[in-house]
Every structure is written in C-alpha cells, then in structure tokens.
Protein backbone atom coordinates (compact mmCIF):
# COMPACT_ATOMS: atom_id res chain seq x y z
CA UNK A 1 -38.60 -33.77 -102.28
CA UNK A 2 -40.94 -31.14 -102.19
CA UNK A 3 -44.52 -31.91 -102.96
CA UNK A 4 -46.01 -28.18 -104.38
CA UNK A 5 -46.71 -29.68 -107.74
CA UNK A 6 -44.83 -27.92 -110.82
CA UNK A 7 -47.08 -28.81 -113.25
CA UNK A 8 -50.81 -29.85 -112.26
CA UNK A 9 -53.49 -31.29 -114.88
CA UNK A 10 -56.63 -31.49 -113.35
CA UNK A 11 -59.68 -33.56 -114.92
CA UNK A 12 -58.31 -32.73 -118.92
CA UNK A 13 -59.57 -33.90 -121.99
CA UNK A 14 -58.69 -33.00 -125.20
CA UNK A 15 -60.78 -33.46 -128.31
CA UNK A 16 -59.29 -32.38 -132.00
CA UNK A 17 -61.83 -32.02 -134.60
CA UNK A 18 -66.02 -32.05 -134.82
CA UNK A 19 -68.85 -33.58 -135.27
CA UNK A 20 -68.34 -37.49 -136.75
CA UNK A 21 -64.54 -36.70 -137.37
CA UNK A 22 -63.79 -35.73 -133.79
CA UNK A 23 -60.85 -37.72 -131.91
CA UNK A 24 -60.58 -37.66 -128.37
CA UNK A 25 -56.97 -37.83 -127.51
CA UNK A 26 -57.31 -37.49 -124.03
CA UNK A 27 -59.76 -38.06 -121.25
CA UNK A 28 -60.00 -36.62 -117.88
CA UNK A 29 -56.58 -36.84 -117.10
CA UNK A 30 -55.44 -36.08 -113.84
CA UNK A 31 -51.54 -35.99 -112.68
CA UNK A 32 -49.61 -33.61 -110.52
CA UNK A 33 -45.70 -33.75 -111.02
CA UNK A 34 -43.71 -32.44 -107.73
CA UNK A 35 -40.91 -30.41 -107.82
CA UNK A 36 -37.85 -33.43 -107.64
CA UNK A 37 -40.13 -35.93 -109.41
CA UNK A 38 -39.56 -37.63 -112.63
CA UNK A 39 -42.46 -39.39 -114.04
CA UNK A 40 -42.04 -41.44 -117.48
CA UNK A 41 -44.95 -41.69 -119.33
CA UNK A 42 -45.68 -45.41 -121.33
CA UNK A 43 -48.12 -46.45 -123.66
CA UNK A 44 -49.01 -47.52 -127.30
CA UNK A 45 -49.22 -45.36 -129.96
CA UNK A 46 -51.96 -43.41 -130.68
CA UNK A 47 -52.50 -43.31 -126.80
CA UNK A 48 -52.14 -39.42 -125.97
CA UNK A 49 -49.01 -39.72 -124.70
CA UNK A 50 -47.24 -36.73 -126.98
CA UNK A 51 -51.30 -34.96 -126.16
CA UNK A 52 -50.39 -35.02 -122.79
CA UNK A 53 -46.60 -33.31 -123.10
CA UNK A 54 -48.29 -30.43 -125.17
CA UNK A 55 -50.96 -29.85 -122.47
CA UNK A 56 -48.41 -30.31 -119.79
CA UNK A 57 -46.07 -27.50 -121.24
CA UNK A 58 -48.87 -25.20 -122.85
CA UNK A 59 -47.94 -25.90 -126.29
CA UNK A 60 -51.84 -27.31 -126.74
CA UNK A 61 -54.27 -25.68 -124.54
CA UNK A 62 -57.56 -28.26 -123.17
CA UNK A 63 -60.91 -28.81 -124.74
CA UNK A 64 -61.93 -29.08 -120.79
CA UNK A 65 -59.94 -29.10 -117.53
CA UNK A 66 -57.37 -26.98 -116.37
CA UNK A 67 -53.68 -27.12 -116.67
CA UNK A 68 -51.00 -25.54 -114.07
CA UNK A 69 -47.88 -24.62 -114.27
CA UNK A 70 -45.75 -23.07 -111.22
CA UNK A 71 -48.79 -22.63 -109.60
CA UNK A 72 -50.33 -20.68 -112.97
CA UNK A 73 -53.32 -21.30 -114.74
CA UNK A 74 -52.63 -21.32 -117.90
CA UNK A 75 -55.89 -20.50 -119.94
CA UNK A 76 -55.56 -17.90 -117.57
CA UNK A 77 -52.71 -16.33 -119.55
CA UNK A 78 -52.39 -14.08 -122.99
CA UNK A 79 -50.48 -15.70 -125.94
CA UNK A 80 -47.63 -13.52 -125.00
CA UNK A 81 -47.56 -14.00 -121.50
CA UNK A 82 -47.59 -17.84 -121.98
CA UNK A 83 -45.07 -17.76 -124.36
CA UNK A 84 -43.01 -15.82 -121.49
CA UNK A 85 -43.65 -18.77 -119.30
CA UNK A 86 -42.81 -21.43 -121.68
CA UNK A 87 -39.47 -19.93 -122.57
CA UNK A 88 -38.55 -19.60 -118.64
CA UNK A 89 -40.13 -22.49 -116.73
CA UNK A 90 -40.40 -25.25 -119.32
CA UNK A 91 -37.45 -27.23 -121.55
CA UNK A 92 -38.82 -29.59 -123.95
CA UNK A 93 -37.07 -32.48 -125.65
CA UNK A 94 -39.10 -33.05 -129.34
CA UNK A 95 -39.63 -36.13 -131.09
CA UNK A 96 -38.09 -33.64 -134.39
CA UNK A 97 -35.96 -32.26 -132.35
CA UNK A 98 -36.95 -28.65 -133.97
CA UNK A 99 -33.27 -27.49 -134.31
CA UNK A 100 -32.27 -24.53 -136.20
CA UNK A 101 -30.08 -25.65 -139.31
CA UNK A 102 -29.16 -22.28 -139.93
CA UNK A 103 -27.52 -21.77 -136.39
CA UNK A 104 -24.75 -24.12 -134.88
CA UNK A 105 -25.11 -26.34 -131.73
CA UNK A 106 -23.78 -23.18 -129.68
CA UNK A 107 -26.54 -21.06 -131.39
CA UNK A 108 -29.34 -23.24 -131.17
CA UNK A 109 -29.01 -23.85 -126.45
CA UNK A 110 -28.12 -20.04 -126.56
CA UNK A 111 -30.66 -18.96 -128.34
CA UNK A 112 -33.45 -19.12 -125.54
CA UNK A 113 -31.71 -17.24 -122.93
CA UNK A 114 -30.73 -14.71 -125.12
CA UNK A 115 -34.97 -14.64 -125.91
CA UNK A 116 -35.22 -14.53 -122.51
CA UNK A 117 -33.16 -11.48 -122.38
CA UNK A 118 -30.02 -12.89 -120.56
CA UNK A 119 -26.76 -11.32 -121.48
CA UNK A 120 -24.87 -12.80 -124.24
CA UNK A 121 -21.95 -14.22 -122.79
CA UNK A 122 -23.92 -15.39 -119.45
CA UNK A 123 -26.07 -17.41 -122.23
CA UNK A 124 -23.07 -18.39 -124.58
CA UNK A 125 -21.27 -19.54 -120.98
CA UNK A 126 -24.11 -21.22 -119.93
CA UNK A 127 -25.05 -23.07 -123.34
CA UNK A 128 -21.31 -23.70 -123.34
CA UNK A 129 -21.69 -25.60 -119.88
CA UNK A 130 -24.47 -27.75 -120.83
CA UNK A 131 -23.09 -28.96 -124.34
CA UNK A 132 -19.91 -30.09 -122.49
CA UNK A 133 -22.47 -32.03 -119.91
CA UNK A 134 -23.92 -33.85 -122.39
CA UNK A 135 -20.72 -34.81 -124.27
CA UNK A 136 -20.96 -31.84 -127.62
CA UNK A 137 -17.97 -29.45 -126.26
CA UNK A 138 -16.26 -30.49 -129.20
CA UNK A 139 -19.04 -29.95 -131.60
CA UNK A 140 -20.26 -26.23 -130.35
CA UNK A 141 -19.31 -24.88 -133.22
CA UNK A 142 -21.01 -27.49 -136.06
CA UNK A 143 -24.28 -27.18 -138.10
CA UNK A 144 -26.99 -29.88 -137.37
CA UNK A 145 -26.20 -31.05 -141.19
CA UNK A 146 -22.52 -31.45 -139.67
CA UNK A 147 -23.07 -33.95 -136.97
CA UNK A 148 -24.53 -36.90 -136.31
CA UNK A 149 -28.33 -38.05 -135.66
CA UNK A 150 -27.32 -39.25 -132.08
CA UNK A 151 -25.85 -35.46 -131.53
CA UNK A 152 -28.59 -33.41 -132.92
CA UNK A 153 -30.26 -35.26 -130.10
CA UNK A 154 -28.05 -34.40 -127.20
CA UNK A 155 -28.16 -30.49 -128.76
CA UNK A 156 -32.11 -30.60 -128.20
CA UNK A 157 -31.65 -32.15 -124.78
CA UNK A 158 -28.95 -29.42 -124.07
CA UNK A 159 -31.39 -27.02 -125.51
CA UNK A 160 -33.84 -28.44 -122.93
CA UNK A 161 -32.17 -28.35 -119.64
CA UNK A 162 -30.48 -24.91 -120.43
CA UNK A 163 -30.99 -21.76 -117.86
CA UNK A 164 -33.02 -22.47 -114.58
CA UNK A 165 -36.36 -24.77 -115.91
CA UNK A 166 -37.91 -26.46 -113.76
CA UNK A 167 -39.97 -28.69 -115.72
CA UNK A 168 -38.42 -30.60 -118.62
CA UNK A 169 -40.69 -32.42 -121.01
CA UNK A 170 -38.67 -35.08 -123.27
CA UNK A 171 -41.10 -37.29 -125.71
CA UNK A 172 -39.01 -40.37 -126.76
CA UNK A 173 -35.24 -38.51 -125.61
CA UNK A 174 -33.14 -41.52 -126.51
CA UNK A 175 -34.87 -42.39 -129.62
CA UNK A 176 -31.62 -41.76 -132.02
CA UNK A 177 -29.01 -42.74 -129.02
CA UNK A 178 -27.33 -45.99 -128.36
CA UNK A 179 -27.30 -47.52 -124.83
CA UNK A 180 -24.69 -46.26 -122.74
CA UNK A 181 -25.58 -42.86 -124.60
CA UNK A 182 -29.20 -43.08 -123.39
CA UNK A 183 -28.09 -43.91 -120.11
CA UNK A 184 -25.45 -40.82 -119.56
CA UNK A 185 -28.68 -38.87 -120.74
CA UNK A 186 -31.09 -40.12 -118.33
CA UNK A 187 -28.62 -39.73 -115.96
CA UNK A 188 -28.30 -36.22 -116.55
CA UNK A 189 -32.44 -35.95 -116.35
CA UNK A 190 -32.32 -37.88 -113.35
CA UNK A 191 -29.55 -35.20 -112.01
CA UNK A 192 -31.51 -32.26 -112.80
CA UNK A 193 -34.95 -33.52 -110.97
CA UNK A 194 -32.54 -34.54 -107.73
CA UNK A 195 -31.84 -30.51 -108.01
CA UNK A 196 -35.52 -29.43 -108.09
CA UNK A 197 -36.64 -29.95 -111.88
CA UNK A 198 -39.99 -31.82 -112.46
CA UNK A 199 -39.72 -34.03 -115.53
CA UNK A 200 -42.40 -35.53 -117.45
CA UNK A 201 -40.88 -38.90 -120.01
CA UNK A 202 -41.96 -40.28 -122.79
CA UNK A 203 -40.65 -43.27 -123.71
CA UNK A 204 -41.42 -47.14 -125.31
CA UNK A 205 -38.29 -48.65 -123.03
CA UNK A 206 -38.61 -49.85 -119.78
CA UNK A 207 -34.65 -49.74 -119.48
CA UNK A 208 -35.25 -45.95 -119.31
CA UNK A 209 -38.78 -46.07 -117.60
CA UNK A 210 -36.67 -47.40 -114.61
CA UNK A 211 -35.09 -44.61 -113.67
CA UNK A 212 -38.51 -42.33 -113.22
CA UNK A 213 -39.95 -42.31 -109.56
CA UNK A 214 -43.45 -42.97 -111.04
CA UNK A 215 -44.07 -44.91 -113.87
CA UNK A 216 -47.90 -43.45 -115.55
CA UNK A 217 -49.23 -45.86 -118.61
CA UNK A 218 -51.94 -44.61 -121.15
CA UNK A 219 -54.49 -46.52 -123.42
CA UNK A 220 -57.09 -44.80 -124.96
CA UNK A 221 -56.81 -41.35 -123.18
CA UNK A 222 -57.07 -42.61 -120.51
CA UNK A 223 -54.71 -43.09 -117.18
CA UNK A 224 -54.79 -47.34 -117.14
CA UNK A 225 -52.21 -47.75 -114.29
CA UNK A 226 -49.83 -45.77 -112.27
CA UNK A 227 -46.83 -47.30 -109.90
CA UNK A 228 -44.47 -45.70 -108.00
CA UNK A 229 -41.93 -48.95 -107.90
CA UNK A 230 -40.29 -48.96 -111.20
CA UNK A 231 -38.54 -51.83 -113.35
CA UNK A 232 -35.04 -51.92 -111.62
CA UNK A 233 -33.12 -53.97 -114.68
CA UNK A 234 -31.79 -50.73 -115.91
CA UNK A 235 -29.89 -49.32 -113.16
C-alpha cells in the first residue's frame, strides 16, 4: 500500500449560514486517505458525515482548511478546472443516486468518459465492463423507471468506479440492496482499493464497516474515534 495520500483534509471546518442561524457541520477535521486504503465513515445523523464526502471530492469547498486531492489544492483551482478533476480522479456513489431518467443504464456509466473526451466505443466498452461487474449486463439497455430500486443502485456504483478514479466516495452504497447484494458490492469496492483506488464510506452498518481498513466515527463535527482493527462479523 502506498502511503502518498489521495485525498488530504487538513484542519477543515465547514460552517453553512450566518450570524445566529449559522450551523457548523464540521470542525477541524483532519484525515489523509492513502492510495489502497478504504476508510468507512460512521456516525449519527446530522454528524457531517455526507459534509465531509462533499469536501473530500470538491463538490463543497471549506469555510477554513484546505482540501487535497492527487496532491492538488483545490481552492487552488477555477470552477472549470475542478470540474476537470472531479470528472477524472473522483467517482461518487449518492445517497439519490442522481441518475439520468432520460438515458439508459448504458448511457448514464458512459456518459462521463465520453465528458471526459474518451472515444465512444472505448467508453460504451468500458461502461459495458463495469455493468456486467456489478451484475446489470442484462439491464444495459433499461431506463431507471424500468428497473428496480436495488439496480438503480448498482448503475450509480457502476457509474462510480467507471474509467481510471482513484478515489471513490459512496455515502450509504447499500442503502436499497439486500445482503448478499451489499456484500458482492463491497466486494467490488474492496477490489478496486486492493488495485490503487482510495475510498472514503459512508455507512450506518457495521457488517459493511468491516471490510474498510480504518474505521473513522463522527459526532458533532468532530473526529470522536478512529481504529484501524475493524468489526470482523462481516467477512
């Protein structure tokens, strides 16, 4: 495992809002995820978790700190330019999944390659690829309307670890999956970071916290504990 962090927060906070209605959703956070590491993130609602995915993938940008990604600042970059980075470096997994209804399951993985300017039938070959990995070969050519909730999920997740990323951000992955399901798909997350991926969790099950290398819990903003020997029930 290499230990060149992919993504590096260092000291963030994040406030929304001001004055009397300000909420601080994060505070001084500090956490560098290697190259090869998975890291699931646990917590109670409310307690930045989703805050800290945003920050980590430059969706949000911090009231204070700095965020890093492939060695990057990233207040350090134009709105195009991180966009740029984003698209090539960084697959996320949404709680809404944020699937095109208008484009099928093929559509929807290709699509950001083909943004990214690769050829279309590398992208369509390589979208192709991942949908039969996560167990959708069958359903390439379907709307989101035209399959189920369990494999709109596996289309975002095959959205997600499309191309060459090399850090994946899931918030709650196996939230519409059953067990053995959510297992195949942590499996596959687990794969990728073995190959070189960094990949930041989200998740309320300790089932799937089990499989991370590092398990990071949040109250309050704040980093309350951090252990690298994880709950071994699920394997």
């Amino acid at each position: 495992m290499s230990f060149d962090p992919v993504v590096r927060l260092a000291d963030v906070s994040r406030v929304h809002g001001d004055g009397p209605q300000a909420v601080q959703a994060l505070r001084e956070v500090s956490l560098d995820v290697a190259a090869g590491e998975l890291i699931a993130v646990m917590g109670p609602s409310g307690s930045g978790k989703s805050t800290l995915l945003n920050l980590a993938g430059g969706l949000d940008l911090p009231t204070s700190g700095a965020v890093t990604v492939e060695g990057t600042p990233l207040r350090s970059l134009s709105a195009k330019e991180l966009t740029r980075l984003r698209r090539r470096h960084v697959g996320y997994v949404f709680q809404d999944l944020n699937l095109i209804p208008s484009l099928t399951a093929l559509e929807n993985v290709t699509l950001p390659r083909e943004l990214d300017g690769v050829a279309f039938k590398k992208a369509r070959h390589e979208a192709l690829e991942v949908l039969a990995e996560v167990g959708l070969g069958d359903v390439a050519d379907r709307f989101p309307e035209e399959i189920s909730g369990g494999q709109r999920q596996r289309v975002a997740i095959a959205r997600a670890l499309v191309g060459e990323r090399r850090l994946l951000l899931a918030d709650e992955p196996t939230g519409a999956l059953d067990t053995p399901t959510g297992d195949e798909i942590l499996q596959l997350l687990r794969t990728r970071c073995d190959a070189g991926a960094a990949v930041l969790l989200v998740t309320h099950e300790p089932r799937y916290a089990a499989w991370a290398d590092r398990v990071v819990f949040l109250r309050d903003g704040e980093i309350a504990d951090s252990t690298a020997t994880p709950l071994e029930s699920a394997r």
